[in-house]
C-alpha atoms as a PDB file:
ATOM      1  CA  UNK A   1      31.465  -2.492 -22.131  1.00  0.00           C
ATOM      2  CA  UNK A   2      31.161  -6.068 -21.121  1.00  0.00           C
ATOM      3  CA  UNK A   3      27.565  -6.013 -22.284  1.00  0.00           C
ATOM      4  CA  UNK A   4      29.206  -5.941 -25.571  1.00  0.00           C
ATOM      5  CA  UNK A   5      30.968  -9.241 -25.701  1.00  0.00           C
ATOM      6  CA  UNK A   6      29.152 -11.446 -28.478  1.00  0.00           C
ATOM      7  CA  UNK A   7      28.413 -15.338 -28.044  1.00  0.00           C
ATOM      8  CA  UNK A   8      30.746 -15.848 -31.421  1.00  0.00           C
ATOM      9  CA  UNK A   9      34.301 -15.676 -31.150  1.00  0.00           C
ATOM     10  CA  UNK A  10      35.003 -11.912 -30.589  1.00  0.00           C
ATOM     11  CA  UNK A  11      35.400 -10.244 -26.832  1.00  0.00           C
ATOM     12  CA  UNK A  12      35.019  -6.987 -25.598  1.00  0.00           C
ATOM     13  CA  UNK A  13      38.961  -5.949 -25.284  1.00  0.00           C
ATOM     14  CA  UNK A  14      39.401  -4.932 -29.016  1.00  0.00           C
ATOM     15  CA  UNK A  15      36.694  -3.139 -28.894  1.00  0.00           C
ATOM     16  CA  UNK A  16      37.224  -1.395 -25.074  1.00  0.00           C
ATOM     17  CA  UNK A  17      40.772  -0.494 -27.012  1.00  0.00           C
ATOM     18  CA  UNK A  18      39.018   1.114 -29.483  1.00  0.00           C
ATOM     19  CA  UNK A  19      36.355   2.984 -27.681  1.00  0.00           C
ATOM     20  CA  UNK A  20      39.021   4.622 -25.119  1.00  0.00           C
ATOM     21  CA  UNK A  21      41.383   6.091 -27.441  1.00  0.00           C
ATOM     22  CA  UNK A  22      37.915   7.312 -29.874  1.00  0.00           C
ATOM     23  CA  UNK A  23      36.269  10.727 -28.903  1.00  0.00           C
ATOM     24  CA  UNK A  24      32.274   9.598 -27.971  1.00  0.00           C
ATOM     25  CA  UNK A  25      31.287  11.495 -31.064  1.00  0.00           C
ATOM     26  CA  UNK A  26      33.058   8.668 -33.198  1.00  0.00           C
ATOM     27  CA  UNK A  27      31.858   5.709 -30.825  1.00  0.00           C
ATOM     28  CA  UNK A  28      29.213   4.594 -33.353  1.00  0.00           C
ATOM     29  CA  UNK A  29      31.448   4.833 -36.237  1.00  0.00           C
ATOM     30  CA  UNK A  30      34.241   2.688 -34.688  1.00  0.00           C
ATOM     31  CA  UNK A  31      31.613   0.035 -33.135  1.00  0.00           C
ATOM     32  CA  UNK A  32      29.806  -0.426 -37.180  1.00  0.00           C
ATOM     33  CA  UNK A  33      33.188  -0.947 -38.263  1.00  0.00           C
ATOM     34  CA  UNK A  34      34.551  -3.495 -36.003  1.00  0.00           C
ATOM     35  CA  UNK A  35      31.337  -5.616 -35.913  1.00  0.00           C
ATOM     36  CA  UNK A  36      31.493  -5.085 -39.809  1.00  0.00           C
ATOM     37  CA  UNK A  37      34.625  -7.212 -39.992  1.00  0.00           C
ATOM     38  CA  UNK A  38      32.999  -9.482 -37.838  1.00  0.00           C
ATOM     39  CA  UNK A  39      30.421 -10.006 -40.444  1.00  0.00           C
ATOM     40  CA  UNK A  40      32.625 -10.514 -42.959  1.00  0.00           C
ATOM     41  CA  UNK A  41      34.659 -13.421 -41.439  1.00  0.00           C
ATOM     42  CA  UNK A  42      31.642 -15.268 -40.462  1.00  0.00           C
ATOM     43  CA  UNK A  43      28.735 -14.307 -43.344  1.00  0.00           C
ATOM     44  CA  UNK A  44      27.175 -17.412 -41.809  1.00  0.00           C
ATOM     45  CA  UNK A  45      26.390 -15.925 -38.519  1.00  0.00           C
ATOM     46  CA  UNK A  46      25.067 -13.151 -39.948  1.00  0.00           C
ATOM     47  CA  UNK A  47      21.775 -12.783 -37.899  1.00  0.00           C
ATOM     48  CA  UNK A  48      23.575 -12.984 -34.658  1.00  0.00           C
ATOM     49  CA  UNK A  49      26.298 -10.338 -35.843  1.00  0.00           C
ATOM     50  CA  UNK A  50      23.752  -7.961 -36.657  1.00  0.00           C
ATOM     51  CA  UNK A  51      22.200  -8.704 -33.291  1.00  0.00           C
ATOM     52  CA  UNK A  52      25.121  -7.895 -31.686  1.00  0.00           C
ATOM     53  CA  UNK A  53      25.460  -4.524 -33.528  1.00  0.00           C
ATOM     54  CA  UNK A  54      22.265  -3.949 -32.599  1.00  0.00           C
ATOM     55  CA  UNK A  55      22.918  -3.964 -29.222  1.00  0.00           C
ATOM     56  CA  UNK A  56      26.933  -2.512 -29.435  1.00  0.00           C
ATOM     57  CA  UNK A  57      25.207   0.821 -31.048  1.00  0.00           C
ATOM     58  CA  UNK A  58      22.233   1.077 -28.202  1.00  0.00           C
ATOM     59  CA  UNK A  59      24.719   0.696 -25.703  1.00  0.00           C
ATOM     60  CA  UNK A  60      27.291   3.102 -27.106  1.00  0.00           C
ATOM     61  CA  UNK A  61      24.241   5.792 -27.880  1.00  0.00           C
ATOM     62  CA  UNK A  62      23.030   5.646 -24.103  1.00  0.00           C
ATOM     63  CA  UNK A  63      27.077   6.136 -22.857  1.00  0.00           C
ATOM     64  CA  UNK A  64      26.974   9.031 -25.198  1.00  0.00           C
ATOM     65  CA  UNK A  65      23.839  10.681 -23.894  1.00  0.00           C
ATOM     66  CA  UNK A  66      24.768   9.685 -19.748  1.00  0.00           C
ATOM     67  CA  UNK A  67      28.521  11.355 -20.828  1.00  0.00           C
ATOM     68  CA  UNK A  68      26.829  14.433 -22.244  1.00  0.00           C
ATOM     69  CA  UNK A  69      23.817  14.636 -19.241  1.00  0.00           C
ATOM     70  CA  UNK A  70      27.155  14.778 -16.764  1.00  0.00           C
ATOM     71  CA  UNK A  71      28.690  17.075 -18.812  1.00  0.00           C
ATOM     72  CA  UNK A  72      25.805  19.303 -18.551  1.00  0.00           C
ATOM     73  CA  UNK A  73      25.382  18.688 -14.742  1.00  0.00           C
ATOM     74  CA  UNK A  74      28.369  20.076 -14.065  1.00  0.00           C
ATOM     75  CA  UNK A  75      31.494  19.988 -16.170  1.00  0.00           C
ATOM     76  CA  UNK A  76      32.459  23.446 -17.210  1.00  0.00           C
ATOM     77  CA  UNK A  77      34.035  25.884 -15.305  1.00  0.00           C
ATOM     78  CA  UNK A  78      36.255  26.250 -12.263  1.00  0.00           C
ATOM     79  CA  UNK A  79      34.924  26.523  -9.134  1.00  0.00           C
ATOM     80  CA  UNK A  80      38.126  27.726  -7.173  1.00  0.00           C
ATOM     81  CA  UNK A  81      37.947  30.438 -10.135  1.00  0.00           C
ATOM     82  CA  UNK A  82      34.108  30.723 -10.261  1.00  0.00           C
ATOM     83  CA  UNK A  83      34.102  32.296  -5.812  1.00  0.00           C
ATOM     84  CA  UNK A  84      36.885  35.144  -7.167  1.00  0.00           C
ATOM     85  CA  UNK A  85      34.610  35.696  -9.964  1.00  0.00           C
ATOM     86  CA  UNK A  86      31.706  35.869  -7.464  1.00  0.00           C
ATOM     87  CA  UNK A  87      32.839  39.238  -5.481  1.00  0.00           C
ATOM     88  CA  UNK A  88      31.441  40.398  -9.147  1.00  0.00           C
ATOM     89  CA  UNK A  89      27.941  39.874  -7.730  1.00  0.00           C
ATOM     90  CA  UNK A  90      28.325  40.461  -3.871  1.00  0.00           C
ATOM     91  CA  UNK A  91      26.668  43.593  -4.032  1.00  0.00           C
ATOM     92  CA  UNK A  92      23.165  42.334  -5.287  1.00  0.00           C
ATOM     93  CA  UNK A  93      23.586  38.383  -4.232  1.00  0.00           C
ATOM     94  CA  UNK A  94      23.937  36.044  -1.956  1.00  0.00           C
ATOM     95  CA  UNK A  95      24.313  31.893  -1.483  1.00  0.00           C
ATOM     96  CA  UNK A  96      22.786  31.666   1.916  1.00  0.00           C
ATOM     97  CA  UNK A  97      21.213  27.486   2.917  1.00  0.00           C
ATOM     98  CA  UNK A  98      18.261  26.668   4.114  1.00  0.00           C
ATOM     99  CA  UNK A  99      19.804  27.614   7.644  1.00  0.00           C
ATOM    100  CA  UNK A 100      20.385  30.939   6.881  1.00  0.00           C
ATOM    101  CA  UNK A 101      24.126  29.755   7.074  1.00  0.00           C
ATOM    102  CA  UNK A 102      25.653  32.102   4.448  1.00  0.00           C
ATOM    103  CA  UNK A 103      27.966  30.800   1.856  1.00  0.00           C
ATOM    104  CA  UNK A 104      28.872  33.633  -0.254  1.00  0.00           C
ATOM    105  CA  UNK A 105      28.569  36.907  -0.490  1.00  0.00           C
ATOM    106  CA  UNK A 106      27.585  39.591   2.107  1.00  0.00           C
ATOM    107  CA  UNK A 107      23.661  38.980   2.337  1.00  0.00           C
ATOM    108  CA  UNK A 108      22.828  41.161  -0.018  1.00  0.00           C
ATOM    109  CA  UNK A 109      19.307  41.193  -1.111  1.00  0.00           C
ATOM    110  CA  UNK A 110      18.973  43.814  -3.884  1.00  0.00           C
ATOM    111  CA  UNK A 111      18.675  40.254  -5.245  1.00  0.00           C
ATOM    112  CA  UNK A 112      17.272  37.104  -4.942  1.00  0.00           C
ATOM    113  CA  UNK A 113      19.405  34.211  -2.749  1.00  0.00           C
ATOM    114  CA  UNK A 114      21.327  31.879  -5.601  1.00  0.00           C
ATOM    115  CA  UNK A 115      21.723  28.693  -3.152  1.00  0.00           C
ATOM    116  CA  UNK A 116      20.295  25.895  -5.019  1.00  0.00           C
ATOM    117  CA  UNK A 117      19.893  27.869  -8.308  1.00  0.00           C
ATOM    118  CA  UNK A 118      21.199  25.618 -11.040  1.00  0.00           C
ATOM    119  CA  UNK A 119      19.102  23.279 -12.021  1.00  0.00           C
ATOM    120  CA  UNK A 120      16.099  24.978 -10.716  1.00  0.00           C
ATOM    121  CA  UNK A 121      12.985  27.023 -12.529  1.00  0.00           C
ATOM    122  CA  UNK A 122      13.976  30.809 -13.181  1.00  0.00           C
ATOM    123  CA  UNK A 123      12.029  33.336 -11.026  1.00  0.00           C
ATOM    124  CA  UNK A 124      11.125  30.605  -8.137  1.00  0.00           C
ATOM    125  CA  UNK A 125      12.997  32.266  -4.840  1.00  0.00           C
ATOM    126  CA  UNK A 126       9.893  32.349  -2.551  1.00  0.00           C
ATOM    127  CA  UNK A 127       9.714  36.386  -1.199  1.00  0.00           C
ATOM    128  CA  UNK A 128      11.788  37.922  -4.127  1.00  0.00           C
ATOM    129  CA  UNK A 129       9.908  40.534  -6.227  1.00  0.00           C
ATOM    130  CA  UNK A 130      11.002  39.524  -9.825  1.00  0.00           C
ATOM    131  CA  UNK A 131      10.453  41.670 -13.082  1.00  0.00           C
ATOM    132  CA  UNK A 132       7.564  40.737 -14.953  1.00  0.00           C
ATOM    133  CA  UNK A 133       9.841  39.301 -17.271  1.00  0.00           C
ATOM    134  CA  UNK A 134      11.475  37.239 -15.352  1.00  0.00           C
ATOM    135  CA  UNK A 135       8.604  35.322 -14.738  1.00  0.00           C
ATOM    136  CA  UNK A 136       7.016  34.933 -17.541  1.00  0.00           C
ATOM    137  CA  UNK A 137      10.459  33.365 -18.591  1.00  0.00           C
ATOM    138  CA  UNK A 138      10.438  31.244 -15.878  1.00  0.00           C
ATOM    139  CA  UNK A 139       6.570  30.057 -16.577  1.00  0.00           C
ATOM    140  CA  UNK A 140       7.395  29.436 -19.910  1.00  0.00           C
ATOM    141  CA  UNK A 141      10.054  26.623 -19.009  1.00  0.00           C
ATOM    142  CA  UNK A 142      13.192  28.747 -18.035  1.00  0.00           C
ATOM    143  CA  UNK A 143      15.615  26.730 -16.159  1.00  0.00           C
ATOM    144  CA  UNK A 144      19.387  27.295 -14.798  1.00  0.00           C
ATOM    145  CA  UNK A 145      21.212  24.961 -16.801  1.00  0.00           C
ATOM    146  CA  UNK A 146      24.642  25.982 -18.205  1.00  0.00           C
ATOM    147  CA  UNK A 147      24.019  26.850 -21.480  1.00  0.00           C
ATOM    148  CA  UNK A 148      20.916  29.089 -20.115  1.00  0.00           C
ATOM    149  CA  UNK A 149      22.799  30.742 -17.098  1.00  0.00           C
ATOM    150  CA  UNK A 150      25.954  31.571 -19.451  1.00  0.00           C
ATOM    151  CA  UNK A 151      23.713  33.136 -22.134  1.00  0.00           C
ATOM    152  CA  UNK A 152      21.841  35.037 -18.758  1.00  0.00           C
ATOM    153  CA  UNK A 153      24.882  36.397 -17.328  1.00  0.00           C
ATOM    154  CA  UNK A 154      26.527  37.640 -20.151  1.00  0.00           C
ATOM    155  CA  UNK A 155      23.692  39.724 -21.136  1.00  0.00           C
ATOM    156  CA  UNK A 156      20.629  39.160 -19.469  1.00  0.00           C
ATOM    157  CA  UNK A 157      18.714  42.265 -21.461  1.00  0.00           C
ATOM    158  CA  UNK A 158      19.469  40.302 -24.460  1.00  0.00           C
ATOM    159  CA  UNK A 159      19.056  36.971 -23.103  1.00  0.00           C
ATOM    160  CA  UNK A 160      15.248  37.758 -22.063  1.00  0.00           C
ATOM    161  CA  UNK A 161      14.425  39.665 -25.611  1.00  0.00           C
ATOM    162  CA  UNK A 162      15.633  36.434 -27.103  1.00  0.00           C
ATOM    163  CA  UNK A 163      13.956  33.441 -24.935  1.00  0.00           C
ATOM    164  CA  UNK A 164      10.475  35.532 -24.843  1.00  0.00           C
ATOM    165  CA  UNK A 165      10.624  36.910 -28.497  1.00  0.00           C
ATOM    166  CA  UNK A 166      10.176  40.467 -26.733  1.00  0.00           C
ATOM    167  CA  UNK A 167      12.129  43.066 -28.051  1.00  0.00           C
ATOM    168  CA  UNK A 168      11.427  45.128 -25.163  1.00  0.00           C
ATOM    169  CA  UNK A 169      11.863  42.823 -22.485  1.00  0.00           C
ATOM    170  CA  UNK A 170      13.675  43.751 -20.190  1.00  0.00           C
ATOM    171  CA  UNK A 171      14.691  42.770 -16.623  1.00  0.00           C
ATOM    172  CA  UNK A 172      15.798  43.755 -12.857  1.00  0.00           C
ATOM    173  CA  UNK A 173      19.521  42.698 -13.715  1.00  0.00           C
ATOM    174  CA  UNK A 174      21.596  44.677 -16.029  1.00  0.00           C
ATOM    175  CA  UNK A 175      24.874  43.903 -14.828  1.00  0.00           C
ATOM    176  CA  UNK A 176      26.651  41.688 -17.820  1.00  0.00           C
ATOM    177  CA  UNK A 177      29.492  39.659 -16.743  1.00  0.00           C
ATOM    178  CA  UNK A 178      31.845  40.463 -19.574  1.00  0.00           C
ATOM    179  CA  UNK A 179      34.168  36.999 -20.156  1.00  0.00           C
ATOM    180  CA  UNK A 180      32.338  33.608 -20.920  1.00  0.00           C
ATOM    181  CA  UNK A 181      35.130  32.103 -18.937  1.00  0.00           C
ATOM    182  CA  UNK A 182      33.949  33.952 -15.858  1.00  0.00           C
ATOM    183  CA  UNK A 183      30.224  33.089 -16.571  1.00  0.00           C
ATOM    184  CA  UNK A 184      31.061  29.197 -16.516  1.00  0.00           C
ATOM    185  CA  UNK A 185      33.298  29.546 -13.408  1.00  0.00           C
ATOM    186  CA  UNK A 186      30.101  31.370 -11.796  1.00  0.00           C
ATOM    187  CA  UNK A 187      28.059  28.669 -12.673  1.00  0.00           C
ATOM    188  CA  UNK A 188      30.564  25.766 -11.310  1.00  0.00           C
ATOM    189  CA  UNK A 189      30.644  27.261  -8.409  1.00  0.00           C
ATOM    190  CA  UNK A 190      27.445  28.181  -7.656  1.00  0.00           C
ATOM    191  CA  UNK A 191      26.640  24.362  -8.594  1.00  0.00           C
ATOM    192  CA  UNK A 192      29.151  23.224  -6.179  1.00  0.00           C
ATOM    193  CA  UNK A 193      27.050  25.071  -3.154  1.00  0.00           C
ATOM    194  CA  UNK A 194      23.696  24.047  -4.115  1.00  0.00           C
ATOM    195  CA  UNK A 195      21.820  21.666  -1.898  1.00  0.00           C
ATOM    196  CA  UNK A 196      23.296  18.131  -3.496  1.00  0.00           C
ATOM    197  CA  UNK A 197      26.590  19.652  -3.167  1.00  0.00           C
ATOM    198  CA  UNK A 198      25.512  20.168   0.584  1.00  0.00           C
ATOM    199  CA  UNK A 199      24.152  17.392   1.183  1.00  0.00           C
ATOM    200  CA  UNK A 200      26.997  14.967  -0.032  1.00  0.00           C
ATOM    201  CA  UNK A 201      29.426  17.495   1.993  1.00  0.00           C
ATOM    202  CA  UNK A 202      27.388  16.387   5.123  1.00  0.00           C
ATOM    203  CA  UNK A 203      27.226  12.548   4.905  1.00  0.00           C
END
């Protein structure tokens, strides 16, 4: 926030105060108001005020966006809870590295390998057999986020019918994971073995 401090004869801290007891969703709100006073006491430094809200809002817009592009990298679910919730899913998957080093499960293959799936393209495991489904999905954009890997695992019939506008899509997978809570614990945890996960762990 110390982009923030203006050239007039208002600093950052009221404003830092502000911010860090404000949820990000009222950032904005709080910023227009304090640079409003601003304005106010000093209507002849009005261009550079409005400057300076100019660039309080950017900068509180691209904090929001950052904060909510973290949140979506990782920042639901348990991991500790999400490798319980796995022994759901030992007897089709596994997380095995590039090494063949395997990190969950009991090298199943019924189906395909999950190590490095979030963030990746649906249907991309090179030497799985996929449904037709599945695929298309994936060539139409699919990708393992959390919102998309929640929806999946709950109910991945469903899921598909939805994403490809297919009522009669249907996949390999039929197994539903029945609590939400489990489904984002599956998906922390998978996300804490994936390759950056590994890699970090190694340095």
């Amino acid at each position: 926030m110390n982009l923030l401090v203006c050239p007039i004869c208002w600093h950052s801290r009221p404003l830092r105060a502000a911010l860090a007891a404000t949820p990000l969703g009222l950032c904005v709100r709080v910023v227009t108001r304090f640079l409003s006073q601003e304005v106010a006491m000093h209507p002849r430094r009005r261009p550079e005020m409005k400057f300076a809200t100019t660039v309080a809002l950017v900068t509180v817009l691209a904090a929001t966006a950052s904060f909510a592009e973290g949140e979506d990298a990782g920042g639901i679910g348990d991991p500790a809870a999400g490798e319980k919730a796995f022994s759901q899913c030992r007897a089709c998957h596994v997380v095995a590295d590039g090494d063949g080093n395997v990190l969950a499960g009991r090298n199943a293959r019924s189906g395909p390998n999950l190590f490095g799936m979030i963030g990746r393209q649906a249907a991309t495991v090179d030497g799985f057999r996929y449904s037709r489904e599945l695929a298309e999905a994936g060539q139409q954009g699919l990708v393992w986020d959390a919102d998309t890997f929640v929806s999946y695992t709950i109910d991945p019939v469903r899921f598909l019918r939805t994403f490809l506008d297919d009522g009669r899509a249907r996949g390999k997978m039929t197994f539903k994971v029945r609590k939400s809570g489990d489904a984002e614990d599956l998906y922390a945890f998978l996300n804490s073995l994936g390759p950056a996960a590994d890699t970090e762990a190694g340095q």
